[in-house]
Protein backbone atom coordinates (compact mmCIF):
# COMPACT_ATOMS: atom_id res chain seq x y z
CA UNK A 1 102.30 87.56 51.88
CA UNK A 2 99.28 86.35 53.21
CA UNK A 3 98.76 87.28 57.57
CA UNK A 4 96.11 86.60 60.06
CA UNK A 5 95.95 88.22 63.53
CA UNK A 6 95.61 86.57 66.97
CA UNK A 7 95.23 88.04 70.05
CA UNK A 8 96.15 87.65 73.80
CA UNK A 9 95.64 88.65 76.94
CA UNK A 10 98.62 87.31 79.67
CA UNK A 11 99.57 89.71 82.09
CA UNK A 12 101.49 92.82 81.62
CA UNK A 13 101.67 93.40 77.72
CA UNK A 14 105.35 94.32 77.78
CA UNK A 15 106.82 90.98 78.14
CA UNK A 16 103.94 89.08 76.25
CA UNK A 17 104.65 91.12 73.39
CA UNK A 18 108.68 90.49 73.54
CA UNK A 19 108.17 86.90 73.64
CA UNK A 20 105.83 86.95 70.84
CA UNK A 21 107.95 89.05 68.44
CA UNK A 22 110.87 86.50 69.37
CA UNK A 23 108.53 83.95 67.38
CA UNK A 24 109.34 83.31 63.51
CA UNK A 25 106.77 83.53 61.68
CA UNK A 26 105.52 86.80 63.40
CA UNK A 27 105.39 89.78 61.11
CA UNK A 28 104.04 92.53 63.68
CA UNK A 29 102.78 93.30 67.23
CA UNK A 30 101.06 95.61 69.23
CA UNK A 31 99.61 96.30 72.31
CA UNK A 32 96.61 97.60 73.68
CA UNK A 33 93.29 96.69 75.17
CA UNK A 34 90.48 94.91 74.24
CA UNK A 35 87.26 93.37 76.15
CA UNK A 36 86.06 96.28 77.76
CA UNK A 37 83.18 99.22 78.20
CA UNK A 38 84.28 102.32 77.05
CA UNK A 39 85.96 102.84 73.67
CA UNK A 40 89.92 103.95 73.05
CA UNK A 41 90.84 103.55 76.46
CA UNK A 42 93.90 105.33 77.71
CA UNK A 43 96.50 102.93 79.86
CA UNK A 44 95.65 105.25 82.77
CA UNK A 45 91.92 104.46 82.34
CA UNK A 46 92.18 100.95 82.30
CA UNK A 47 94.77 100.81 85.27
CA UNK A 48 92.82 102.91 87.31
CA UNK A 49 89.14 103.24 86.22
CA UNK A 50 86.85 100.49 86.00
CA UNK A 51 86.89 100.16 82.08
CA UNK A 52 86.88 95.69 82.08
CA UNK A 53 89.82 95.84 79.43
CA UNK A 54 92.67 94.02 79.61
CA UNK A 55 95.96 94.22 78.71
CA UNK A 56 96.53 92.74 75.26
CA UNK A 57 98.80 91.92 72.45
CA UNK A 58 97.64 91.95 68.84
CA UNK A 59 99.68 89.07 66.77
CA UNK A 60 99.92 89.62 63.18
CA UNK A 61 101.39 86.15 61.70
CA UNK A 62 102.50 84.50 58.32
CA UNK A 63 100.56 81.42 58.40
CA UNK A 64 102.79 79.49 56.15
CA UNK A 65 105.68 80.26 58.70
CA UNK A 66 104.10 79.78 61.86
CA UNK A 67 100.71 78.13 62.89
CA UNK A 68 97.80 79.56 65.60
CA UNK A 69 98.33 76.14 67.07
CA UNK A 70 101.89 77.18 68.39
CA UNK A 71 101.11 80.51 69.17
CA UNK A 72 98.98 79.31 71.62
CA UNK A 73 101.74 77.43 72.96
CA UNK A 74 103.88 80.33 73.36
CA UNK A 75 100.93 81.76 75.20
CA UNK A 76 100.45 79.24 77.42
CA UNK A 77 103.97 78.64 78.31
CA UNK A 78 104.56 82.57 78.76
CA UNK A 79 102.42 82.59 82.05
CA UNK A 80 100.24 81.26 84.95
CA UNK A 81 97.06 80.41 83.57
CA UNK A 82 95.41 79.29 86.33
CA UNK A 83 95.70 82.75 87.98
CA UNK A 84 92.81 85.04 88.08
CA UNK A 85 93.23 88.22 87.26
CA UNK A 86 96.71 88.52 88.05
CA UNK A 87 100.20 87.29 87.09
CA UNK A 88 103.13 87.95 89.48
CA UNK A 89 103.03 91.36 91.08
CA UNK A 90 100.28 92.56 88.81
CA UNK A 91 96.95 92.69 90.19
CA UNK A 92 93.46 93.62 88.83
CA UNK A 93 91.18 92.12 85.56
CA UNK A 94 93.39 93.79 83.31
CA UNK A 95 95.81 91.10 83.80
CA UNK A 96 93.61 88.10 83.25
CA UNK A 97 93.96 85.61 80.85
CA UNK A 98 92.41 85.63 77.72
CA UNK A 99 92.19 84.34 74.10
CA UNK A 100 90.01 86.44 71.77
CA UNK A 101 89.50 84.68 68.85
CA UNK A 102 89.05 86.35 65.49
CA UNK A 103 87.23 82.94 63.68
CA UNK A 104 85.01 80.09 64.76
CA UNK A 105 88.60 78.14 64.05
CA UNK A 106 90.82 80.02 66.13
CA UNK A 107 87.70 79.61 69.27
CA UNK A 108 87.74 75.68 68.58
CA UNK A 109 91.95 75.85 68.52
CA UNK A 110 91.94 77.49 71.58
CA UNK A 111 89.34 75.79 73.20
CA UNK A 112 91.04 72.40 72.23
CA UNK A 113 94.23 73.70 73.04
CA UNK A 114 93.10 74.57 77.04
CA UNK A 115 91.31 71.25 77.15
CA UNK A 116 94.69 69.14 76.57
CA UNK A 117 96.72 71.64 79.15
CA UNK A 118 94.25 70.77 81.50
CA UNK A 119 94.04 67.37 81.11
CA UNK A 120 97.75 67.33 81.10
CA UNK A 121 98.47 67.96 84.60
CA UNK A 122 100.53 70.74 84.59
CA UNK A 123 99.02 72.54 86.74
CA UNK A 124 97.07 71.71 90.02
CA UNK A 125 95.24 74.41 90.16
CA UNK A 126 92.37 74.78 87.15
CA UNK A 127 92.74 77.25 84.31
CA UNK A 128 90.74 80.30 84.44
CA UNK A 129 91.91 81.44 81.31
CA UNK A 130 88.62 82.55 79.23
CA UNK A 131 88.10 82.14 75.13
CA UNK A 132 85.99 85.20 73.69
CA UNK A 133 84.79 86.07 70.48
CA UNK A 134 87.75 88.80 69.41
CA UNK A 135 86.01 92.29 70.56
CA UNK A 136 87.89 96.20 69.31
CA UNK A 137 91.49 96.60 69.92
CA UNK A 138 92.33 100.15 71.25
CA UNK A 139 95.91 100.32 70.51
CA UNK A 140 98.10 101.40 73.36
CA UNK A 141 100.36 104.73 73.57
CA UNK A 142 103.20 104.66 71.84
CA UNK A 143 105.78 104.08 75.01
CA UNK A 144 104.37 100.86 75.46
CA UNK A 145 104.63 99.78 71.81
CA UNK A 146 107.94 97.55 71.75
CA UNK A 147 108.64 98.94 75.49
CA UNK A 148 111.13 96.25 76.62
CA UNK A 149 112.49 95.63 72.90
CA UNK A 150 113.40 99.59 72.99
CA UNK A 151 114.94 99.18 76.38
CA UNK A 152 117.06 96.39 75.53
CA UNK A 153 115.42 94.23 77.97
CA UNK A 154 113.99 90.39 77.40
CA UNK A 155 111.69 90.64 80.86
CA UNK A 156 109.68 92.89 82.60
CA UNK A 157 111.99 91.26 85.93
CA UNK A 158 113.53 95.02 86.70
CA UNK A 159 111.01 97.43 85.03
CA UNK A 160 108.73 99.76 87.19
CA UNK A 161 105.38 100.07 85.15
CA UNK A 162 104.41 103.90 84.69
């Protein structure tokens, strides 16, 4: 079986990565942080120091099952792009919005992909979701691999973040 990896940045990872393991096609997750200035971050670094990561999830997919194209629907329908560097309660650049793209293919998707949202009219507000050139992944600690999927939980709507 042939995969190729995606990766997104869309708030809190714990819900992003439920929804996207929900997604046929998917063959593995997992979060972390990416787009930062120090290397192998630890969740307390980039929540309190100034490290630039955000929160991310790492898609590993099946391309015959499922295409990039729709899972950057699922991204865009699984938050607020047009808010900057936060979503809901969750406040800082951590939680922006990002696509890092691992190909010149998966850049011109996504780019094409935010152009029709925006000319859509969904939102009033413009989208400040950015489309980078896929830096490392520093894989997260293991309690917030699968976090809500190990809870029994869909949504992050009751969870305290530690």
């Amino acid at each position: 079986m042939k995969t190729e990896t995606a990766m997104f940045g869309a708030g809190c990872f714990w819900g992003v990565e439920q929804t996207f393991r929900e997604v046929e096609g998917v063959t593995a997750t997992a979060v972390g942080f990416a787009g930062g200035n120090i290397a192998d971050p630890s969740y307390r670094d980039v929540c309190y120091k100034n490290t630039g990561h955000a929160e991310v999830v790492r898609v590993e997919y099946d391309p015959n099952l499922v295409t990039y194209e729709k899972l950057l629907d699922v991204f865009w329908n699984c938050h607020d792009p047009t808010q900057l560097n936060r979503q809901g309660p969750d406040i800082g650049d951590q939680y922006r919005s990002v696509i890092f793209a691992f190909s010149p293919e998966q850049e011109a998707a996504a780019e094409d992909s935010k152009e029709r949202l925006a000319a859509s009219a969904k939102y009033q507000r413009p989208i400040v979701t950015s489309v980078e050139p896929a830096p490392p992944f520093y894989r997260a600690e293991e309690y917030h691999q699968q976090y809500l999927a190990k809870r029994g939980m869909k949504s992050c709507a009751t969870t305290i973040h530690e």
